[in-house]
C-alpha atoms as a PDB file:
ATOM      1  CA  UNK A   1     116.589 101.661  94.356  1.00  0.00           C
ATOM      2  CA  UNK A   2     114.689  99.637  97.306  1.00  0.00           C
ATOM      3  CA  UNK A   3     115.536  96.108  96.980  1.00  0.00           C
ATOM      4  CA  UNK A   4     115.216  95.371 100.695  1.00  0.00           C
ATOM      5  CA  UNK A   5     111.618  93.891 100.056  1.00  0.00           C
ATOM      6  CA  UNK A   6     112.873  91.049  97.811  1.00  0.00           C
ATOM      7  CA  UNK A   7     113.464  87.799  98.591  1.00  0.00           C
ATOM      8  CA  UNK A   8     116.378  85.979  98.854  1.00  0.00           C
ATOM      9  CA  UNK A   9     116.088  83.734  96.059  1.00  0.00           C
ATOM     10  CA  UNK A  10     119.076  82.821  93.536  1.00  0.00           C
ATOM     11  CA  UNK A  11     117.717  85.027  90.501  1.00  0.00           C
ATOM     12  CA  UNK A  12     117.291  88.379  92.611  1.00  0.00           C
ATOM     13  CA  UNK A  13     121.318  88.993  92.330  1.00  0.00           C
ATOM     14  CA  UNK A  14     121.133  89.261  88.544  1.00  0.00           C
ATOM     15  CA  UNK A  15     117.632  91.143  88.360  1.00  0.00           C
ATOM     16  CA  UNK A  16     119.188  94.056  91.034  1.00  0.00           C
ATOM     17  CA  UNK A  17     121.971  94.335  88.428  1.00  0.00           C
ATOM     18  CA  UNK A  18     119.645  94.528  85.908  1.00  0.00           C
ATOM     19  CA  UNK A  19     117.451  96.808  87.511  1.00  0.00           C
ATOM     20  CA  UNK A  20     119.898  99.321  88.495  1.00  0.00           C
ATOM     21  CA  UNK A  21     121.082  98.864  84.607  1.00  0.00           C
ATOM     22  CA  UNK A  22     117.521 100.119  83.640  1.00  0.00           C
ATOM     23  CA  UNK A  23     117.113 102.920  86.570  1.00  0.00           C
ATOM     24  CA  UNK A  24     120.671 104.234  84.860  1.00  0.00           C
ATOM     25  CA  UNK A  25     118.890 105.660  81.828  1.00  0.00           C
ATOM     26  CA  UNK A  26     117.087 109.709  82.892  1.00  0.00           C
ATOM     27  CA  UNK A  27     113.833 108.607  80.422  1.00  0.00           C
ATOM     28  CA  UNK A  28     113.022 105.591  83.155  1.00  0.00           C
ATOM     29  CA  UNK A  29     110.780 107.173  85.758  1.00  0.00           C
ATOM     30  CA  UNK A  30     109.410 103.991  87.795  1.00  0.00           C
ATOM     31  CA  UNK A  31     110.623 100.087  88.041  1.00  0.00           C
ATOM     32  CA  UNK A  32     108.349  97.604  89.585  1.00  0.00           C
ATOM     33  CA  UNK A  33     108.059  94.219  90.440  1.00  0.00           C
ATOM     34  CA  UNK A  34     104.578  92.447  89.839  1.00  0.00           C
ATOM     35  CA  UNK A  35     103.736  88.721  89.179  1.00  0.00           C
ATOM     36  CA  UNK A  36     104.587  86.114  92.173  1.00  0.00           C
ATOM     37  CA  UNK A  37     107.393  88.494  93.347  1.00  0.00           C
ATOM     38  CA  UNK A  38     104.856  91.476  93.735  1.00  0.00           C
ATOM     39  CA  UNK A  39     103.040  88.523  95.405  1.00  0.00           C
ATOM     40  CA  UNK A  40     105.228  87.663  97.900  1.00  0.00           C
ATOM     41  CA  UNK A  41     104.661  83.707  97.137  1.00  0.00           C
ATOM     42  CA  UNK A  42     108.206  83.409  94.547  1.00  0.00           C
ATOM     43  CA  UNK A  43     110.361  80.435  94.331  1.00  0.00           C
ATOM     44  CA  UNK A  44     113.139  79.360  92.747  1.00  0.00           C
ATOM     45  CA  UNK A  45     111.563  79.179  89.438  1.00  0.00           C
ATOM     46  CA  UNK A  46     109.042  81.979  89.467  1.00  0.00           C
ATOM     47  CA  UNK A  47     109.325  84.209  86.564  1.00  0.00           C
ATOM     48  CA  UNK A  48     110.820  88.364  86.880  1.00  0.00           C
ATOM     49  CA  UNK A  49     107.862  90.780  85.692  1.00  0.00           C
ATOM     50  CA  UNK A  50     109.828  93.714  85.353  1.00  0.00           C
ATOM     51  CA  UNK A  51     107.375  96.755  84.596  1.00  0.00           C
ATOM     52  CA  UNK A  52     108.867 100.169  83.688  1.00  0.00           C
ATOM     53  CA  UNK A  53     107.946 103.656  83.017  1.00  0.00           C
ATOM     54  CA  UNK A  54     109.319 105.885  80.302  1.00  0.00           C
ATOM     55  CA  UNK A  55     108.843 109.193  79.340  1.00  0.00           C
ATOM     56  CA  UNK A  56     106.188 109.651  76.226  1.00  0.00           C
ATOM     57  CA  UNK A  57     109.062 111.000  73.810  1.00  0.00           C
ATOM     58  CA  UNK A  58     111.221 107.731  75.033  1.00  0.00           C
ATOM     59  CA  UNK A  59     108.706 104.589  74.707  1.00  0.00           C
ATOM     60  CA  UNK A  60     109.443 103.666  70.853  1.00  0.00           C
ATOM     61  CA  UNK A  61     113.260 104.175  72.093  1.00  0.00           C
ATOM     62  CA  UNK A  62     112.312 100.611  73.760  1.00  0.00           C
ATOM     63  CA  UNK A  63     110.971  98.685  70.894  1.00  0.00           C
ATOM     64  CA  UNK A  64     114.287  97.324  70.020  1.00  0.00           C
ATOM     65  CA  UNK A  65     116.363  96.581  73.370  1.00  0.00           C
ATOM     66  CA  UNK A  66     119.799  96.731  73.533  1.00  0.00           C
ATOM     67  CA  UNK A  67     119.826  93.422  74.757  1.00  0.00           C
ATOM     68  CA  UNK A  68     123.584  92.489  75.845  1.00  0.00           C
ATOM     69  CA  UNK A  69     123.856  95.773  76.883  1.00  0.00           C
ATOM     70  CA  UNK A  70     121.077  95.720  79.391  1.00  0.00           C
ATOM     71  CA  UNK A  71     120.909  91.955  79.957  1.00  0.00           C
ATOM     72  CA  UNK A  72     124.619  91.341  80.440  1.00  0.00           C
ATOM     73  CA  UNK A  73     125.105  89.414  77.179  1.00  0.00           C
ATOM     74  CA  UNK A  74     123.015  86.716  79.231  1.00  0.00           C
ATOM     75  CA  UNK A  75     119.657  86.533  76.856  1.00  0.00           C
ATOM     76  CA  UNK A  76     119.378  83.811  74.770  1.00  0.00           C
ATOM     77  CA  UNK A  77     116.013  84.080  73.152  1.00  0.00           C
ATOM     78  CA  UNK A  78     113.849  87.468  72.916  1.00  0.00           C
ATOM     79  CA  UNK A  79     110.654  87.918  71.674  1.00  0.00           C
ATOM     80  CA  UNK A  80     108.442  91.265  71.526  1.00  0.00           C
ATOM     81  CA  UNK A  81     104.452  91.674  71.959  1.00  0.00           C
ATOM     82  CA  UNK A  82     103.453  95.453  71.032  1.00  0.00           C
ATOM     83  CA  UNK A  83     100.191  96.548  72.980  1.00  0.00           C
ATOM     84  CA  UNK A  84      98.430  99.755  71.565  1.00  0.00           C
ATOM     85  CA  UNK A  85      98.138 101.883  73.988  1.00  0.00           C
ATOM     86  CA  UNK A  86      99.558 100.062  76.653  1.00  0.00           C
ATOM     87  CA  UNK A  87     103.382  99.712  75.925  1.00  0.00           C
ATOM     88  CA  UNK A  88     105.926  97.032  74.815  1.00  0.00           C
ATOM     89  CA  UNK A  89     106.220  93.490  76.224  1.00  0.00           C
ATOM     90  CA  UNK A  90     109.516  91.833  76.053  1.00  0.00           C
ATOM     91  CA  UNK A  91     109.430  88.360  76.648  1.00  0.00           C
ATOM     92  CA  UNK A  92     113.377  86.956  77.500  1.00  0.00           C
ATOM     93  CA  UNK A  93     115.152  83.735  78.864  1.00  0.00           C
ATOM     94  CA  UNK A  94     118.607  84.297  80.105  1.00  0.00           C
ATOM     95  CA  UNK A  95     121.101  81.659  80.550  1.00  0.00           C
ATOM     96  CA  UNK A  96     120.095  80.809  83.843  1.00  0.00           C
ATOM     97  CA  UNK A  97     117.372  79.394  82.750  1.00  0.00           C
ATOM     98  CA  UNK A  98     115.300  82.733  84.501  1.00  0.00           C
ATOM     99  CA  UNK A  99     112.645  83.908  82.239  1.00  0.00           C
ATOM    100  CA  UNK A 100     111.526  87.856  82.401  1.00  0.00           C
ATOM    101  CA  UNK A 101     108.663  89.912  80.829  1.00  0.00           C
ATOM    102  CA  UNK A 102     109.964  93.005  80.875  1.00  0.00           C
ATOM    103  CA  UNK A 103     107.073  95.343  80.336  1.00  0.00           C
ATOM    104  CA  UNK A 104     107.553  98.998  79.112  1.00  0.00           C
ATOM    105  CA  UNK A 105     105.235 101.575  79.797  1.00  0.00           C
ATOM    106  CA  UNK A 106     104.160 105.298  79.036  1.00  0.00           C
ATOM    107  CA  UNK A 107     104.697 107.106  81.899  1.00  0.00           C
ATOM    108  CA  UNK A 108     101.153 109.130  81.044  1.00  0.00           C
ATOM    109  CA  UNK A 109      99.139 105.702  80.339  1.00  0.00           C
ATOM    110  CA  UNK A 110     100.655 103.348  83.502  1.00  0.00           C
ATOM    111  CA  UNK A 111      98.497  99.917  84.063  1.00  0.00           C
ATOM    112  CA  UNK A 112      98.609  98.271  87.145  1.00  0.00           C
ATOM    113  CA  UNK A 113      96.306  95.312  87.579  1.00  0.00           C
ATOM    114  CA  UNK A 114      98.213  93.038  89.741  1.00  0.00           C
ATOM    115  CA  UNK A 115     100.055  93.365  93.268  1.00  0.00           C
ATOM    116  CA  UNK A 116     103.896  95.029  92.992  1.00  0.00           C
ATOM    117  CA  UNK A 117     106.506  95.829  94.660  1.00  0.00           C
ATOM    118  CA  UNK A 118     107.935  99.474  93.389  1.00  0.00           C
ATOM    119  CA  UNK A 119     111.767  98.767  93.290  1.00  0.00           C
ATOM    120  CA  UNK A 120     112.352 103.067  91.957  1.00  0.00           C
ATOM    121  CA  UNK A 121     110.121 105.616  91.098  1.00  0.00           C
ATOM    122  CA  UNK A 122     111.518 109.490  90.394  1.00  0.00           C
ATOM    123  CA  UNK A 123     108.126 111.084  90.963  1.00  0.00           C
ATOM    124  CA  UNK A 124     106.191 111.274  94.359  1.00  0.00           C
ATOM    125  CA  UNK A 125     103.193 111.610  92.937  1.00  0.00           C
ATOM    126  CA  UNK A 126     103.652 108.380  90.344  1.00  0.00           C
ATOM    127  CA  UNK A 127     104.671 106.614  93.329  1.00  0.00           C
ATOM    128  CA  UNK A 128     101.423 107.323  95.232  1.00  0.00           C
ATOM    129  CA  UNK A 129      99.378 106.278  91.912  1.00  0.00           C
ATOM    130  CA  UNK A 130     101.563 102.609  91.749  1.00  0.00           C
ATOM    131  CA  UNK A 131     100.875 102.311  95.302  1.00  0.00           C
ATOM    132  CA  UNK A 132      97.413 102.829  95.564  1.00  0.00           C
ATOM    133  CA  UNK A 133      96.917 101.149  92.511  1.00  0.00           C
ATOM    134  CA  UNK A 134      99.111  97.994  93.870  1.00  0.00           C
ATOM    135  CA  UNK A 135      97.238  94.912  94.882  1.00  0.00           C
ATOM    136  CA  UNK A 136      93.564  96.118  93.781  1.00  0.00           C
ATOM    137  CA  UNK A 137      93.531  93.356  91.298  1.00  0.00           C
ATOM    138  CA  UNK A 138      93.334  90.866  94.327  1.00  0.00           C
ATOM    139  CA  UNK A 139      89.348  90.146  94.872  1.00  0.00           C
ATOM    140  CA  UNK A 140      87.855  90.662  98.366  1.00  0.00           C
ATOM    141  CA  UNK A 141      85.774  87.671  97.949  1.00  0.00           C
ATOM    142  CA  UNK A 142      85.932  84.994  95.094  1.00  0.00           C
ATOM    143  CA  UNK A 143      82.334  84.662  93.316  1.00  0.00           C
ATOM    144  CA  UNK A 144      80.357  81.672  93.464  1.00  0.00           C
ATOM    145  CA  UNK A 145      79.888  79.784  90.321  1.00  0.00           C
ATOM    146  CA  UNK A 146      76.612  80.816  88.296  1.00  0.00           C
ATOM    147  CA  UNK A 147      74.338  78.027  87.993  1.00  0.00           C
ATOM    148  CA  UNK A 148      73.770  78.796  84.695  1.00  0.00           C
ATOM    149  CA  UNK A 149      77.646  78.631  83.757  1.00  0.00           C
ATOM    150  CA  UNK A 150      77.967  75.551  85.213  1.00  0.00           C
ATOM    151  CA  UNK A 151      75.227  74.121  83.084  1.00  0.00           C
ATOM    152  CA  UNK A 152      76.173  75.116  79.829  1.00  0.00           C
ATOM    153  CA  UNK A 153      79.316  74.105  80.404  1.00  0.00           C
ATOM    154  CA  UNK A 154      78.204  70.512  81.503  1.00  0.00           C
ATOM    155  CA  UNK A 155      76.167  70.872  78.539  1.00  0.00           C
ATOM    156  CA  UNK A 156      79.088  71.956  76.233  1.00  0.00           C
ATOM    157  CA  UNK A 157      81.469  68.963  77.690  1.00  0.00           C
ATOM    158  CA  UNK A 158      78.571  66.015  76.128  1.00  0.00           C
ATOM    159  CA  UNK A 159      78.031  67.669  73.216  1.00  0.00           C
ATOM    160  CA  UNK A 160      81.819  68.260  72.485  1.00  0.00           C
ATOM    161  CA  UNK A 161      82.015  64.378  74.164  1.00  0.00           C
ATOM    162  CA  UNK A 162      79.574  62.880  71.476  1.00  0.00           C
ATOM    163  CA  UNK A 163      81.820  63.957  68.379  1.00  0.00           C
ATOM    164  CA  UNK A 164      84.404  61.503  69.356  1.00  0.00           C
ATOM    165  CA  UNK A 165      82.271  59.393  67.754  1.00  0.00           C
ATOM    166  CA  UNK A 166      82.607  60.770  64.181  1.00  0.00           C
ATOM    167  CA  UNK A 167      86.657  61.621  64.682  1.00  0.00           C
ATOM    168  CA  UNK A 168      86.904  58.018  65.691  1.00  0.00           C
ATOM    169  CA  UNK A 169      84.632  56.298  62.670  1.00  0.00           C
ATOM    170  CA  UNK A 170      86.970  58.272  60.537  1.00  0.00           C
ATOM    171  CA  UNK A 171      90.230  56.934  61.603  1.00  0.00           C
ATOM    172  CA  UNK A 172      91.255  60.397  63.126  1.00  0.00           C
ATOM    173  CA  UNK A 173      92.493  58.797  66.023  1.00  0.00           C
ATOM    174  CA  UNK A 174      95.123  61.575  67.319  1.00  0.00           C
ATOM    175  CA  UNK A 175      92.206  64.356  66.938  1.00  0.00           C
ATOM    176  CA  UNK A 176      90.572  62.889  69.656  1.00  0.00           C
ATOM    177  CA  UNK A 177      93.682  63.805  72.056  1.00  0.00           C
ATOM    178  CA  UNK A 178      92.608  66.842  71.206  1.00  0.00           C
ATOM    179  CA  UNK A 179      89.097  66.865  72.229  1.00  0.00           C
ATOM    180  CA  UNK A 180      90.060  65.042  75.524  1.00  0.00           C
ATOM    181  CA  UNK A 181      92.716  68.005  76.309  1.00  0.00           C
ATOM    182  CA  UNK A 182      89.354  70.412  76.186  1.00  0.00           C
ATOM    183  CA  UNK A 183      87.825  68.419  78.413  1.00  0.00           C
ATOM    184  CA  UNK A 184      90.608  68.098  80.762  1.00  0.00           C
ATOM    185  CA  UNK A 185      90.285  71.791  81.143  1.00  0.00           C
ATOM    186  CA  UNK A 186      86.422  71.892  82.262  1.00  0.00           C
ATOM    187  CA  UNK A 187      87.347  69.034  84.541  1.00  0.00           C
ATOM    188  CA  UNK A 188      89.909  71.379  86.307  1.00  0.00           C
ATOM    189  CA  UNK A 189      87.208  74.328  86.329  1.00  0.00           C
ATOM    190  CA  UNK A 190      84.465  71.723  87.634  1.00  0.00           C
ATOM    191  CA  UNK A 191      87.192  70.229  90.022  1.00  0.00           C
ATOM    192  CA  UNK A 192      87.639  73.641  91.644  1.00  0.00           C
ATOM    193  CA  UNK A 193      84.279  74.504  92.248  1.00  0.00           C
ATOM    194  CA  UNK A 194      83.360  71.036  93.475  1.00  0.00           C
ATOM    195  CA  UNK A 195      86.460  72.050  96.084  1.00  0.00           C
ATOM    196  CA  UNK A 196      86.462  75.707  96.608  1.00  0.00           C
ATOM    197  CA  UNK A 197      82.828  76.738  96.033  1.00  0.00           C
ATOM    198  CA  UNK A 198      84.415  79.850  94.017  1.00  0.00           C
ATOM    199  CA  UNK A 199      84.705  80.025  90.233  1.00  0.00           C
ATOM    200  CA  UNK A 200      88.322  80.470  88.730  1.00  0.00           C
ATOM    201  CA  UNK A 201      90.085  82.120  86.018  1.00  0.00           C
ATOM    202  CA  UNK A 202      88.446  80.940  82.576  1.00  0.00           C
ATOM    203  CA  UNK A 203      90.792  83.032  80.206  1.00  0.00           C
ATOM    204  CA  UNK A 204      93.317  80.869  77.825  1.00  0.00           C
ATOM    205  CA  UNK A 205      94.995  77.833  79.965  1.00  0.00           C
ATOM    206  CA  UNK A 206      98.359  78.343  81.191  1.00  0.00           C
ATOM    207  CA  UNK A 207     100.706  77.614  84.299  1.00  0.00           C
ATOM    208  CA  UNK A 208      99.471  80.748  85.914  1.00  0.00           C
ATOM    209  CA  UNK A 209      95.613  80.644  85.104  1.00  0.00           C
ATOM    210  CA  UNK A 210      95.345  76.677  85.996  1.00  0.00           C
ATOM    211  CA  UNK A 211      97.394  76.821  89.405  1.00  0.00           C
ATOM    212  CA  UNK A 212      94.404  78.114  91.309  1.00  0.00           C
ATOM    213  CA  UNK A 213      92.517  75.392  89.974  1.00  0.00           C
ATOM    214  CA  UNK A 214      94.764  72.419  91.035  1.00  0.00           C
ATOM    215  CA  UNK A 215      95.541  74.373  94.438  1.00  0.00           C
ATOM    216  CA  UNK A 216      92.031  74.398  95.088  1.00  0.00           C
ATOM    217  CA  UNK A 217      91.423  70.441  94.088  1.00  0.00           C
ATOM    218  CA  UNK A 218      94.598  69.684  95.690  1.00  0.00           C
ATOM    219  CA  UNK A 219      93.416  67.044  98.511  1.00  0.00           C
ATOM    220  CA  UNK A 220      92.434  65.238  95.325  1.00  0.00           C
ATOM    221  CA  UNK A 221      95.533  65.269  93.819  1.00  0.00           C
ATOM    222  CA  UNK A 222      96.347  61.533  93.175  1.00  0.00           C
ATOM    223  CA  UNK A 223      92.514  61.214  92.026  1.00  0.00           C
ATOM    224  CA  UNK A 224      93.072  64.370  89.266  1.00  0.00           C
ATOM    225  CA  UNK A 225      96.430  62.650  87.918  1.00  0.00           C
ATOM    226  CA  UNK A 226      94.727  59.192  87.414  1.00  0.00           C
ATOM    227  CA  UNK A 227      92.536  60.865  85.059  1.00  0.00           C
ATOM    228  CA  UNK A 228      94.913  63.574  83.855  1.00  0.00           C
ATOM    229  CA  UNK A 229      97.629  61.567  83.540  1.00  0.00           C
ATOM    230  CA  UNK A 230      95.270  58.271  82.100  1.00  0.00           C
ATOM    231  CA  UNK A 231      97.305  57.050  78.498  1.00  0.00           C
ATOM    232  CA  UNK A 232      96.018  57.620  74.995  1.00  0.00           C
ATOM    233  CA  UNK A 233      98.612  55.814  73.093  1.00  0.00           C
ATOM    234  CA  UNK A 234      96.217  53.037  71.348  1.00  0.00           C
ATOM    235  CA  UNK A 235      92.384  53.229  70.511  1.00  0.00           C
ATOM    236  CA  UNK A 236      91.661  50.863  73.281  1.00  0.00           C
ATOM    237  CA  UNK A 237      93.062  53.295  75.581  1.00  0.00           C
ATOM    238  CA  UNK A 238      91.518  55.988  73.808  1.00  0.00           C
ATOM    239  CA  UNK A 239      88.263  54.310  74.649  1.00  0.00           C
ATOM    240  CA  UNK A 240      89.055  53.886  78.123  1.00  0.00           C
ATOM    241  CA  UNK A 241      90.132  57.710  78.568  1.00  0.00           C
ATOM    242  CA  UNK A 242      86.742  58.502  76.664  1.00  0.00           C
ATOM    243  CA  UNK A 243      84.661  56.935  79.084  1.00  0.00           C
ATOM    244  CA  UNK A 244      87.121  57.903  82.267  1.00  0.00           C
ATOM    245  CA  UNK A 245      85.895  61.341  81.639  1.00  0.00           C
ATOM    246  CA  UNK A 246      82.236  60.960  81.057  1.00  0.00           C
ATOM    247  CA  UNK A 247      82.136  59.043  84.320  1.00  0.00           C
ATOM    248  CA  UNK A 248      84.040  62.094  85.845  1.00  0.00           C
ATOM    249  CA  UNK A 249      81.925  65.014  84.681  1.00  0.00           C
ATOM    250  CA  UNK A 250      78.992  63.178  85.528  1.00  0.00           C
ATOM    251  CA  UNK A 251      80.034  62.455  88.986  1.00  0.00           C
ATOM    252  CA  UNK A 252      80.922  66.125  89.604  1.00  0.00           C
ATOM    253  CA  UNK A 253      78.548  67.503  87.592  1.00  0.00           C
ATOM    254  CA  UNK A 254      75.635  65.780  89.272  1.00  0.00           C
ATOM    255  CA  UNK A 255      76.962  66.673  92.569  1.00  0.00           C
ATOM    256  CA  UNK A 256      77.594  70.176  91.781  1.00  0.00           C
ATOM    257  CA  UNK A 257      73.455  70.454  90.514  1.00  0.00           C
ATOM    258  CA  UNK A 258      72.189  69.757  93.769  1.00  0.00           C
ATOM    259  CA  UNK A 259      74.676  71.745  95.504  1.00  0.00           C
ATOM    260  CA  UNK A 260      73.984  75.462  93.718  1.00  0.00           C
ATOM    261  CA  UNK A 261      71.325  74.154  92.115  1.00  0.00           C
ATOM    262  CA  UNK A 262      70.785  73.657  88.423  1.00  0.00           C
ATOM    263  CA  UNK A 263      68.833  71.225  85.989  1.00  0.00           C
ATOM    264  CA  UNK A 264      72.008  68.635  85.337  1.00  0.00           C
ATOM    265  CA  UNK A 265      71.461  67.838  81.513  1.00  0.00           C
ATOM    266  CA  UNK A 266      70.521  63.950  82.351  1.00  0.00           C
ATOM    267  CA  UNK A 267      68.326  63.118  79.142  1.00  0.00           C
ATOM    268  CA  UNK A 268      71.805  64.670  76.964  1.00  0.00           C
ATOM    269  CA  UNK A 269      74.155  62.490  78.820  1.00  0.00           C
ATOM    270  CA  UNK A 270      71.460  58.926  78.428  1.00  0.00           C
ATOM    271  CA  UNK A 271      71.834  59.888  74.349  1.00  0.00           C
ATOM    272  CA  UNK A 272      75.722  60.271  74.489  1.00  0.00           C
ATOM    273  CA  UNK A 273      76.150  57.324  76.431  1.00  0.00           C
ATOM    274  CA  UNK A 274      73.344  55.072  74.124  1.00  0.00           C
ATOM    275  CA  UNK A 275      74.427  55.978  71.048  1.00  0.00           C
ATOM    276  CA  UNK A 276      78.149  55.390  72.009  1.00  0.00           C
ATOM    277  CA  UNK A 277      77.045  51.544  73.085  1.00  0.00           C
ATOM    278  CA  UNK A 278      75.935  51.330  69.753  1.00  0.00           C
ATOM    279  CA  UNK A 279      78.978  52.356  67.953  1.00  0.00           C
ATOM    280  CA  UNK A 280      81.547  50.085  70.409  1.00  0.00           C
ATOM    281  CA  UNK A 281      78.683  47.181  69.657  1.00  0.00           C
ATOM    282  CA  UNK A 282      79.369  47.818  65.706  1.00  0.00           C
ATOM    283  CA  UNK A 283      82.808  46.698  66.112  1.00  0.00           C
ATOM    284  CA  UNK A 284      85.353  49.637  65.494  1.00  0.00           C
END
């Protein structure tokens, strides 16, 4: 086992114990490291991303983990994503409050597509394979945003904008929370191309797909939260929010059309914004 490499952080004495817990058993031919500690950037409360090799005879041996046995009795919730093809994903939080993903893999189907750090690995030529393979997920160069993207998506955000509209005329108030946290999403995208002039991860949002984008926008950090953070709790400030966001995307949006360039969808926004002057004139 190389642990040298890791940092010194409060939750690396517990994963080398676990680690050399999991290197004990002959069918576990590689342990690596990958997420922010493959990274180098961990912290105190940076997830473990344990990956692991088995032998092909030994992988449904791991479907059902002997959990106080190989977690020191520490785990206190468990929960297990199979992936055809690619393994077993255990998903834990110990008692420390630590959470892992301990990811089991076939030793004749191994996926790498992130940096790591390989803590053991019984084979030379494996080793080679996670080490060549290690860190070729990070990009070169970060793409520029497609002009086209960028419009439909400005496109998508007034369109998605005008149903408030309906939701509200119905008395659905809390549904519109739910429209807003769509669009609070685009604004993040938007924000980090406005910042970065790179596009970003658009897979499902989540702490690890939506840091870029605030990292990126951060010199406009107290500007994001006013609008992020902006309270829905009545229909006036429902209203308020509503429009807080229209006046955002078009702001960025506008700027971000003359910048790459694209048409910025000017006539869709005048309709969106008239027709909602008529419904607040109605008296809702």
């Amino acid at each position: 086992m190389e642990f040298e490499a890791l940092p010194d952080l409060p939750q690396v004495e517990v994963l080398k114990r676990i680690v050399s817990r999991l290197w004990s058993r002959a069918e576990v031919q590689a342990v690596w490291i990958g997420g922010s500690f493959g990274q180098v950037n961990a912290d105190l409360y940076s997830d473990v991303d344990l990956r692991i090799a088995v032998l092909s005879t030994h992988v449904d041996d791991w479907t059902d983990l002997d959990l106080p046995v190989l977690f020191e009795g520490r785990c206190v919730a468990h929960t297990r994503s199979p992936f055809t093809g690619c393994g077993i994903l255990h998903h834990l939080i110990l008692d420390t409050g630590d959470l892992y993903d301990l990811w089991v893999q076939d030793v004749q189907i191994i996926s790498v597509d992130e940096p790591i750090r390989i803590l053991g690995c019984r084979d030379p030529k494996l080793a080679d394979v996670l080490r060549k393979s290690s860190g070729s997920s990070i990009p070169t160069h970060r793409p520029p945003p497609d002009a086209h993207k960028l419009r439909k998506e400005i496109v998508g955000f007034w369109m998605n904008s005008h149903k408030h509209r309906k939701v509200l005329h119905r008395g659905l108030d809390p549904l519109v929370i739910v429209g807003l946290q769509v669009e609070r999403t685009l604004l993040l995208r938007l924000w980090s191309f406005h910042a970065g002039d790179y596009d970003t991860d658009d897979r499902q949002p989540s702490i690890h797909t939506l840091s870029a984008q605030v990292r990126s926008s951060i010199e406009s950090r107290e500007h994001m939260l006013e609008i992020m953070g902006a309270p829905g709790r009545t229909r006036s400030e429902l209203l308020q929010l509503i429009e807080l966001h229209r006046d955002e995307i078009s702001r960025v949006g506008r700027d971000l059309a003359k910048r790459y360039p694209f048409d910025y969808p000017a006539e869709l926004e005048r309709t969106v914004r008239a027709v909602w002057r008529d419904f607040l004139s109605s008296g809702i």
